[in-house]
Structures are given as structure tokens and as C-alpha cells.
Protein backbone atom coordinates (compact mmCIF):
# COMPACT_ATOMS: atom_id res chain seq x y z
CA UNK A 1 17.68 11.26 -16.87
CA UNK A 2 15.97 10.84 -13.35
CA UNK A 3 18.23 7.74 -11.50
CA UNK A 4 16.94 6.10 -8.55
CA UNK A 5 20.01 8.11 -6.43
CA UNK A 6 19.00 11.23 -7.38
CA UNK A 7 15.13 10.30 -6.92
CA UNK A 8 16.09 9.36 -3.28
CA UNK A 9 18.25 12.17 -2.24
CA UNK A 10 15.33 14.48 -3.01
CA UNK A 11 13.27 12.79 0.41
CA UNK A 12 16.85 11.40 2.25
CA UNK A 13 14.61 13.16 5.35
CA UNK A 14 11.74 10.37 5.12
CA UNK A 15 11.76 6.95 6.75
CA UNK A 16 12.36 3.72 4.53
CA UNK A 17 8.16 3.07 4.84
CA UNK A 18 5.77 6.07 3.63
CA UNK A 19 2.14 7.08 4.05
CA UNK A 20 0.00 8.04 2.15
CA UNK A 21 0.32 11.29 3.26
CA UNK A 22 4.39 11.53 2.79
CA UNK A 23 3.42 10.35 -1.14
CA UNK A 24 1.09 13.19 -1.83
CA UNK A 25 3.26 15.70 -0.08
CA UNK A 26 6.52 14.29 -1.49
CA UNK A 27 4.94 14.33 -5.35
CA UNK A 28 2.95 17.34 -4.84
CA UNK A 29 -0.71 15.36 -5.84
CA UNK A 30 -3.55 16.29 -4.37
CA UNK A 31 -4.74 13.36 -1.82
CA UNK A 32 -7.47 11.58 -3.89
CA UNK A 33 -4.71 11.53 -6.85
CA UNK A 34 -2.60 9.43 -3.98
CA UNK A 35 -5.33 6.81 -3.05
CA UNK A 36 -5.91 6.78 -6.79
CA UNK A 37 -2.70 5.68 -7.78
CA UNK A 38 -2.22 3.29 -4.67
CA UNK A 39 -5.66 1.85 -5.38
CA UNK A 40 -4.55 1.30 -9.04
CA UNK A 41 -1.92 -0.53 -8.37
CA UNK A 42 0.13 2.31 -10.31
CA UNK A 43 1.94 2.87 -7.15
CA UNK A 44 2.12 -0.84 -4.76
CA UNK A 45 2.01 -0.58 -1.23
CA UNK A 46 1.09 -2.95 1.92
CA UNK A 47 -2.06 -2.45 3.62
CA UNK A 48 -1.46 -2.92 7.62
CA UNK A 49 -5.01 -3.28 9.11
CA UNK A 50 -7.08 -0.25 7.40
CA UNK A 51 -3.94 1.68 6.50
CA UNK A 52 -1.31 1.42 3.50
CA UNK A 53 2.46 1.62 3.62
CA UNK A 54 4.56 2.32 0.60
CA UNK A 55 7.80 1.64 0.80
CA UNK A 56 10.42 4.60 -0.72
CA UNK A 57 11.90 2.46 -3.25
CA UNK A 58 8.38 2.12 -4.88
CA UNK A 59 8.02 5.56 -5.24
CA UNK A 60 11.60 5.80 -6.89
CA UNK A 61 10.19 3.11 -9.66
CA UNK A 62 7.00 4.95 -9.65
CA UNK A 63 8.74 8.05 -10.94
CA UNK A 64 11.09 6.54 -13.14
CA UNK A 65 8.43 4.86 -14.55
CA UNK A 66 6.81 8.29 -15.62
CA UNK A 67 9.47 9.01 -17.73
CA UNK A 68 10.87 7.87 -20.89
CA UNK A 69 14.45 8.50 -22.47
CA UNK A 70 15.13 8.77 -26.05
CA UNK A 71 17.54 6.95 -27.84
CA UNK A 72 19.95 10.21 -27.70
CA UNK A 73 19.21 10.79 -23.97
CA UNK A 74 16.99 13.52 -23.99
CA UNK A 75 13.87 13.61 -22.08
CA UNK A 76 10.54 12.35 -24.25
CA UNK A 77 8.77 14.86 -22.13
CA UNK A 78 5.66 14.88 -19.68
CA UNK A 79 3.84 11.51 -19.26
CA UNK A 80 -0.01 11.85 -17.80
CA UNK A 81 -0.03 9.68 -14.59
């Protein structure tokens, strides 16, 4: 099971606020994947003037949001963003 700890010691080296740029590098999308998602809604973020901000702890739901837990704990697998 992925818990929001865990999630957040993985980038403990980035600031509270992310760019766009920290997202895509952090979960290893290609750049149009992470405007995608932000301009979804999939992933929320603040837009300051013409550029967004996403804080970390949206990327922690984010990624527990891709996955799922069966009732005995094990992992239901890969979920398509």
C-alpha cells in the first residue's frame, strides 16, 4: 500500500509548491501528459498569472488515487491515468 509518508519521502528534496516541471520529472510523464492532467483537473493546482503551482500534497492524493487496495491488502494492479 502506497501511504502519503512514504509518497512524500520519495521528493523530501522538493519545496512544499511544485511546477509543472517538478510533476513531470517527479512522476516520470512526459510534459504534455503533465499539462494534461493539470488541465483535467486530475491533478489541482493554482494558476499565478500564466503559470500553475501544485502543491506536494496534491500530488501525494494524486498517486494514491491511482491505486486501489483489495480487501486482503494486495495491490489491484496498474490503473491508466
Amino acid at each position: 500500500m502506497i501511504t502519503g509518508t512514504a509518497v512524500t519521502a520519495m521528493f523530501n528534496e522538493y519545496g512544499d509548491i511544485l511546477t509543472v516541471k517538478e510533476v513531470y520529472t517527479i512522476l516520470r510523464i512526459s510534459r504534455n501528459m503533465a499539462y494534461e492532467l493539470v488541465r483535467e483537473g486530475k491533478i489541482r493546482c493554482v494558476k499565478v498569472g500564466n503559470r500553475y503551482r501544485i502543491p506536494k500534497t496534491e500530488i501525494v492524493r494524486f498517486l494514491e488515487r491511482c491505486y486501489t487496495i483489495n480487501s486482503d491488502g494486495a495491490s489491484a494492479g496498474r490503473r491508466t491515468i
